[in-house]
N, C-alpha and C. Protein backbone atom coordinates (compact mmCIF):
# COMPACT_ATOMS: atom_id res chain seq x y z
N UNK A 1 31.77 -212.23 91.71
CA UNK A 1 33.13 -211.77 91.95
C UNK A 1 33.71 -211.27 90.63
N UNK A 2 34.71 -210.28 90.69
CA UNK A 2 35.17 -209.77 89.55
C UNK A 2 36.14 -210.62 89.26
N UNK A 3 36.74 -210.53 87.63
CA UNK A 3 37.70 -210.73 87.20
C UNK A 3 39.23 -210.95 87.93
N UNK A 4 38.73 -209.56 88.67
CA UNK A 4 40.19 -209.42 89.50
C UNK A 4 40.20 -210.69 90.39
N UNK A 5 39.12 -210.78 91.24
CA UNK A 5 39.35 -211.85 92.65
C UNK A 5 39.27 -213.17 92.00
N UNK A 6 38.36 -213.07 91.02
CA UNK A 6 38.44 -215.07 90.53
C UNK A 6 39.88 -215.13 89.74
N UNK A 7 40.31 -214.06 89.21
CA UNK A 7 41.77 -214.76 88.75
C UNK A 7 42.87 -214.86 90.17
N UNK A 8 42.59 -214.26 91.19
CA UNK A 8 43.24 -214.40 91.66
C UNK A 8 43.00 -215.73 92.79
N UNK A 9 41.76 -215.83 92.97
CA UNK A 9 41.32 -217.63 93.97
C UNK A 9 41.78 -218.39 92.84
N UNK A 10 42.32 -218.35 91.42
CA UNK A 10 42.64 -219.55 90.79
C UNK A 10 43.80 -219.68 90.32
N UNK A 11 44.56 -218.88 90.99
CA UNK A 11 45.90 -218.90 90.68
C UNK A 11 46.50 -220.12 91.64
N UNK A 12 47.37 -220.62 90.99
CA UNK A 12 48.05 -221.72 92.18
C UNK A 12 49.26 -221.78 91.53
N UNK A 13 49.76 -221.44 90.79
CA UNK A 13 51.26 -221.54 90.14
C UNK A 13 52.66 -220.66 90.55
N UNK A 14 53.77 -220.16 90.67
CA UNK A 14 54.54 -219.46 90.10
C UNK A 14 54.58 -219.20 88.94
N UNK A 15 53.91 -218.82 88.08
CA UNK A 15 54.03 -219.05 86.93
C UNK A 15 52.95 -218.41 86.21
N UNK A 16 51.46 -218.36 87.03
CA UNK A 16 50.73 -217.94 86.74
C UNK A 16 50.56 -216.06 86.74
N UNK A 17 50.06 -215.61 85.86
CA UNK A 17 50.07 -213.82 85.67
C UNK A 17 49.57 -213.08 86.56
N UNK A 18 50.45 -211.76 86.90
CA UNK A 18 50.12 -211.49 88.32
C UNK A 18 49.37 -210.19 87.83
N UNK A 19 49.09 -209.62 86.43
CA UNK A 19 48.51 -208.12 86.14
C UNK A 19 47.66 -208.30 87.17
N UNK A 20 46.71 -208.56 87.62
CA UNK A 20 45.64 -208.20 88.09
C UNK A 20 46.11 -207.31 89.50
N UNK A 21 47.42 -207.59 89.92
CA UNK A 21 48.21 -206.80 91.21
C UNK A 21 48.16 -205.39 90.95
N UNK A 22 48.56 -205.26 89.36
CA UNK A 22 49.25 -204.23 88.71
C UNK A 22 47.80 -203.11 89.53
N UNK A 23 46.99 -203.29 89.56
CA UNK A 23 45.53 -202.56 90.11
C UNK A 23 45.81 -201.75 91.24
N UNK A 24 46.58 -201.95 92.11
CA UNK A 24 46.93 -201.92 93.57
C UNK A 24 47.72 -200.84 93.99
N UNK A 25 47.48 -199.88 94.42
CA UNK A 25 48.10 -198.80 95.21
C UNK A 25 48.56 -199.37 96.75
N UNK A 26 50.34 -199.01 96.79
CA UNK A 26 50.65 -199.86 97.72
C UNK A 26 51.76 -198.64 98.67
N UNK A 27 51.29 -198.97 100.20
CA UNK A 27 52.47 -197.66 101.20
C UNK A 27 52.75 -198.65 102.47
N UNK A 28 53.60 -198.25 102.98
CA UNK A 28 54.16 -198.85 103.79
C UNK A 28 54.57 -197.88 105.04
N UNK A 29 54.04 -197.97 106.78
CA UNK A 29 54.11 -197.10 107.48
C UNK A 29 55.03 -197.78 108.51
N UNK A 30 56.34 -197.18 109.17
CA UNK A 30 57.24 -198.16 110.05
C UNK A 30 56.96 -197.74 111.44
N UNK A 31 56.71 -198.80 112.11
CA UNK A 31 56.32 -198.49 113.22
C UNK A 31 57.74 -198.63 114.51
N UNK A 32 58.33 -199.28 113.99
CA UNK A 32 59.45 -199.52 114.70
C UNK A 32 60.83 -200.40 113.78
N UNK A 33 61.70 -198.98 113.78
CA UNK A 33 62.50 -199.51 112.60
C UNK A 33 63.20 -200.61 112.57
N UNK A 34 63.43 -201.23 113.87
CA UNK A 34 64.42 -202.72 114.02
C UNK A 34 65.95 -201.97 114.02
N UNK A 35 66.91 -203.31 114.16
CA UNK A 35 68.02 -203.45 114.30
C UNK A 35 68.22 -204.66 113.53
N UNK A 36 69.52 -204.49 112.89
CA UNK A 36 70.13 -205.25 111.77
C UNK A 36 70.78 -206.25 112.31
N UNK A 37 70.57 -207.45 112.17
CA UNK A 37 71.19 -208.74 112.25
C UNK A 37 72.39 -209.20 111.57
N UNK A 38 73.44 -209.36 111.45
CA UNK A 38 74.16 -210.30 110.65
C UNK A 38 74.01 -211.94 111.00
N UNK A 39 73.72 -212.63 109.91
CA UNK A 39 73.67 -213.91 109.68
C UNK A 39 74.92 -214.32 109.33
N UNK A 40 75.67 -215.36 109.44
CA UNK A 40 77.05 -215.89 108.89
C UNK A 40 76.15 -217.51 108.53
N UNK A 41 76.72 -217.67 107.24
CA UNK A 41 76.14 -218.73 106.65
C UNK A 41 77.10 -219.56 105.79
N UNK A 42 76.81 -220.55 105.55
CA UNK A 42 77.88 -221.71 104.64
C UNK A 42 76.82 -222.65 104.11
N UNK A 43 77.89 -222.51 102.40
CA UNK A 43 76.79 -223.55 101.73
C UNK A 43 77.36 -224.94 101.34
N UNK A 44 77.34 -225.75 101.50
CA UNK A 44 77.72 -227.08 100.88
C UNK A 44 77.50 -227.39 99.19
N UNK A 45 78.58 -227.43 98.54
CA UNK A 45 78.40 -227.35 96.90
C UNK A 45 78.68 -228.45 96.65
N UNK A 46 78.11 -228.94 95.54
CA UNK A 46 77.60 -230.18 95.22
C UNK A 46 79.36 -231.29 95.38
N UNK A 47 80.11 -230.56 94.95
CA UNK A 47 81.84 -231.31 94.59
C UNK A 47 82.25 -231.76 96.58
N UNK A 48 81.56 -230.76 96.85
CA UNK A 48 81.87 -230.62 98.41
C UNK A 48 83.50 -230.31 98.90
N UNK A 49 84.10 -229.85 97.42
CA UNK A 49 85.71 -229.16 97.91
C UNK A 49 85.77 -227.40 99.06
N UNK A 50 84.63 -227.18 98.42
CA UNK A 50 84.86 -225.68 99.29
C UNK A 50 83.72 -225.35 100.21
N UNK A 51 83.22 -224.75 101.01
CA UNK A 51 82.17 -223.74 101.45
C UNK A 51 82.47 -222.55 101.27
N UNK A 52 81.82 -221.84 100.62
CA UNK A 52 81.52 -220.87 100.38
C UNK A 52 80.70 -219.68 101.44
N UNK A 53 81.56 -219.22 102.13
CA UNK A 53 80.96 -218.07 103.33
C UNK A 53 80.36 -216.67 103.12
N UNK A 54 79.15 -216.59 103.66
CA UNK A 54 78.91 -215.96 103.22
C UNK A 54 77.93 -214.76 104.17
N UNK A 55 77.74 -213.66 103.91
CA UNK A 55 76.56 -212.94 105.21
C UNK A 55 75.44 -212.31 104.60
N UNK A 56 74.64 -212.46 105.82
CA UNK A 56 72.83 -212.07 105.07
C UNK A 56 72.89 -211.41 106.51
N UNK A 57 72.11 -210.16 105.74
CA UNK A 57 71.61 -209.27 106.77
C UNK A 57 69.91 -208.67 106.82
N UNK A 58 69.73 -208.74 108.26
CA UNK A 58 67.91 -209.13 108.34
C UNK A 58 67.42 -208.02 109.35
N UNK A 59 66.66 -207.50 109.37
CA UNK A 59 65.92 -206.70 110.35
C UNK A 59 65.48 -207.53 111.47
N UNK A 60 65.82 -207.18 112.31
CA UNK A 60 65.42 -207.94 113.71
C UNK A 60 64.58 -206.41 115.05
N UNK A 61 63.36 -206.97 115.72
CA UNK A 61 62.62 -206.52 115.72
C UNK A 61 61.90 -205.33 115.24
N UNK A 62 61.62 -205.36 114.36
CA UNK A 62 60.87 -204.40 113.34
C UNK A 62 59.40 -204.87 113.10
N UNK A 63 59.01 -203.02 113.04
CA UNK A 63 57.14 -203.46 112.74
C UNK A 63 56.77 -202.62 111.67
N UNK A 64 56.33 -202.71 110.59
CA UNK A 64 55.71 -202.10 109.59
C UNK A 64 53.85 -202.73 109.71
N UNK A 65 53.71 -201.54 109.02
CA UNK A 65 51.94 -201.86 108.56
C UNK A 65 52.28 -201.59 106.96
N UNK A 66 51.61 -202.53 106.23
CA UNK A 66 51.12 -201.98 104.63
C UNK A 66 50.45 -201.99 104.27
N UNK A 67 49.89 -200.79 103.80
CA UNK A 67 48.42 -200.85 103.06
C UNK A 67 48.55 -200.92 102.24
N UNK A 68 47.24 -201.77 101.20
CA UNK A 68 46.64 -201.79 99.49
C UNK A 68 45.87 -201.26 99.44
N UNK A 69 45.76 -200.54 98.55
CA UNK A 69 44.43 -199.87 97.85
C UNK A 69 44.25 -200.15 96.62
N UNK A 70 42.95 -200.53 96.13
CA UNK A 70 42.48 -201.60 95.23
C UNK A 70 41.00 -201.88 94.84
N UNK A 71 40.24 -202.90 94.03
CA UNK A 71 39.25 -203.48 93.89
C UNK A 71 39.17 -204.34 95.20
N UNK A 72 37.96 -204.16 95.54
CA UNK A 72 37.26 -204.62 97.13
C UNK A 72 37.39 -206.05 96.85
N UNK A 73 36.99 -206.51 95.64
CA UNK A 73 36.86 -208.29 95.97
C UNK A 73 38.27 -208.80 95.76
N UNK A 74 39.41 -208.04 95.36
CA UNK A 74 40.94 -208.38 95.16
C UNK A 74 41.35 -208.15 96.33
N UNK A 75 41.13 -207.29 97.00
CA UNK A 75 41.79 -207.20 98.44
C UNK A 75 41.10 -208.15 99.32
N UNK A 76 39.97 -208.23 99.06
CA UNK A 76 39.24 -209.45 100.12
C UNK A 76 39.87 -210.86 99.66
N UNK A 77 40.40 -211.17 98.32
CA UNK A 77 40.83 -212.60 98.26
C UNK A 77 42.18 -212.44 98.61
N UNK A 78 43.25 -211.54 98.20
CA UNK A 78 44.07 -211.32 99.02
C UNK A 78 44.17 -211.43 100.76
N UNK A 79 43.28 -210.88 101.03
CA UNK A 79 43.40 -210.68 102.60
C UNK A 79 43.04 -212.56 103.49
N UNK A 80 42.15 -212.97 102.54
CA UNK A 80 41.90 -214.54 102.86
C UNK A 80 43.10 -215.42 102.88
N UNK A 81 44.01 -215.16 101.33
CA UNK A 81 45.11 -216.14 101.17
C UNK A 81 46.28 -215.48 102.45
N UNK A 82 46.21 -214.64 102.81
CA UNK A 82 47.09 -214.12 104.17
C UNK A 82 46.79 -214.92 105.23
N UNK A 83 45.34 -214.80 105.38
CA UNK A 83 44.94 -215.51 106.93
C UNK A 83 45.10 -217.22 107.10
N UNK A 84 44.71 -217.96 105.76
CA UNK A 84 45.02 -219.26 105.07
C UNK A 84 45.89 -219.60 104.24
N UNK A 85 47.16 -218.86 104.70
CA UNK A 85 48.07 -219.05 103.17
C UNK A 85 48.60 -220.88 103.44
N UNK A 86 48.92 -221.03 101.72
CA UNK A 86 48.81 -222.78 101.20
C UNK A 86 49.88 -222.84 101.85
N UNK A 87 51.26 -222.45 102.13
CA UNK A 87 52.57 -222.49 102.81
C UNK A 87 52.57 -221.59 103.86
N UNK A 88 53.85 -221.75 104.83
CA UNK A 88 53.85 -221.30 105.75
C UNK A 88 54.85 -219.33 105.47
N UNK A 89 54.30 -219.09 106.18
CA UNK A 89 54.56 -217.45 105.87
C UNK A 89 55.81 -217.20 106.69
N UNK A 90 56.65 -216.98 106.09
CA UNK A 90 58.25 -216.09 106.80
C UNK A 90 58.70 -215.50 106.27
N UNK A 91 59.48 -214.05 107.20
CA UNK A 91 60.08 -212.88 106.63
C UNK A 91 61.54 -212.79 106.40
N UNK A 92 61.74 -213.17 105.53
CA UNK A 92 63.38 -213.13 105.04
C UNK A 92 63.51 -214.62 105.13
N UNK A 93 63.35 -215.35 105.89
CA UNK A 93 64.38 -217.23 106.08
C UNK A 93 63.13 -217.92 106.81
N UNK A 94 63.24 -219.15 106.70
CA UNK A 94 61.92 -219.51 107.02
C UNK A 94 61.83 -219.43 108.28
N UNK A 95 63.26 -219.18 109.22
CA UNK A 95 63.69 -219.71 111.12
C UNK A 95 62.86 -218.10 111.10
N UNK A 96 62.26 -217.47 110.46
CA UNK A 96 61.68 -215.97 110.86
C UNK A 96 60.15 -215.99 110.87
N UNK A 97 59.04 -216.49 111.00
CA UNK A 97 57.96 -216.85 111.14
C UNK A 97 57.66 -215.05 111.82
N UNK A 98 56.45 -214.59 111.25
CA UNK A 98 55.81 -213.43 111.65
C UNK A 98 55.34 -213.35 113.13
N UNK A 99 55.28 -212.78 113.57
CA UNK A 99 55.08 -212.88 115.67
C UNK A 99 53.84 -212.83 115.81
N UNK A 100 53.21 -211.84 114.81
CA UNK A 100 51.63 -211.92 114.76
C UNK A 100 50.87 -212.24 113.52
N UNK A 101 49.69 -212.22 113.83
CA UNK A 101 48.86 -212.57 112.19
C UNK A 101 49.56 -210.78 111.26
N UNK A 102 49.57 -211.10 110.23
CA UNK A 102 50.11 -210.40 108.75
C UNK A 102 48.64 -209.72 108.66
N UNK A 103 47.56 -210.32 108.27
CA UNK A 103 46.34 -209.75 107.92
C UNK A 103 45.67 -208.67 108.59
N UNK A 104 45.61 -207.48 108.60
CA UNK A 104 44.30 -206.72 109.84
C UNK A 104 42.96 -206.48 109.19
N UNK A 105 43.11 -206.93 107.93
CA UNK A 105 41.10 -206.88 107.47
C UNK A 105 41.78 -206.12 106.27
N UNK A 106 39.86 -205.94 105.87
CA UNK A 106 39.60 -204.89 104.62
C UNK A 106 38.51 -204.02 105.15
N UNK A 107 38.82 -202.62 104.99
CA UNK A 107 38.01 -202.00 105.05
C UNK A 107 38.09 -200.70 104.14
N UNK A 108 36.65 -199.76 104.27
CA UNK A 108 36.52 -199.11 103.04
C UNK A 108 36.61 -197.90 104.14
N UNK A 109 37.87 -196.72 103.65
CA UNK A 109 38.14 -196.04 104.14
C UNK A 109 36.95 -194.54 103.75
């Protein structure tokens, strides 16, 4: 395995250096643009005198595809930590869990 994929199976940090990404030609194709959500949200601050109100806005049903283009064994360890990722995968808030698998392979175009 190259450089690229073993630094990247041994990464486990925030913290740890992401150059090896820097490699990566990246596009994004929308398959269905969604509709915008407003969220209304309140936070509890530590004094607990105020909440603080506030709005987040989210794409609600929307489909994109993204492709990488890259070193073959970086996209293949990439494409693994997608199918096995160490945490659970959500888009924008965690109540947003992906509808389908994220991953569709690697292949050599």
């Amino acid at each position: 395995m190259s450089s690229a994929g073993s630094s990247l199976q041994a990464r486990n940090t925030r913290t740890d250096s992401l150059e090896d990404l820097l490699m990566l030609r990246f596009g994004v194709r929308v398959d269905a643009p969604g509709e915008i959500m407003r969220d209304f949200q309140t936070a509890r601050q530590v004094d607990r005198k105020a909440l603080p109100l506030t709005y987040r806005y989210y794409l609600s049903d929307a489909t994109f595809v993204a492709g990488l283009e890259g070193p073959e064994e970086l996209l293949t360890a990439l494409d693994g930590h997608l199918r096995s990722p160490e945490f659970p995968l959500y888009l924008g808030r965690r109540s947003c869990p992906p509808s389908r698998p994220v991953a569709l392979g690697v292949s050599d175009m």
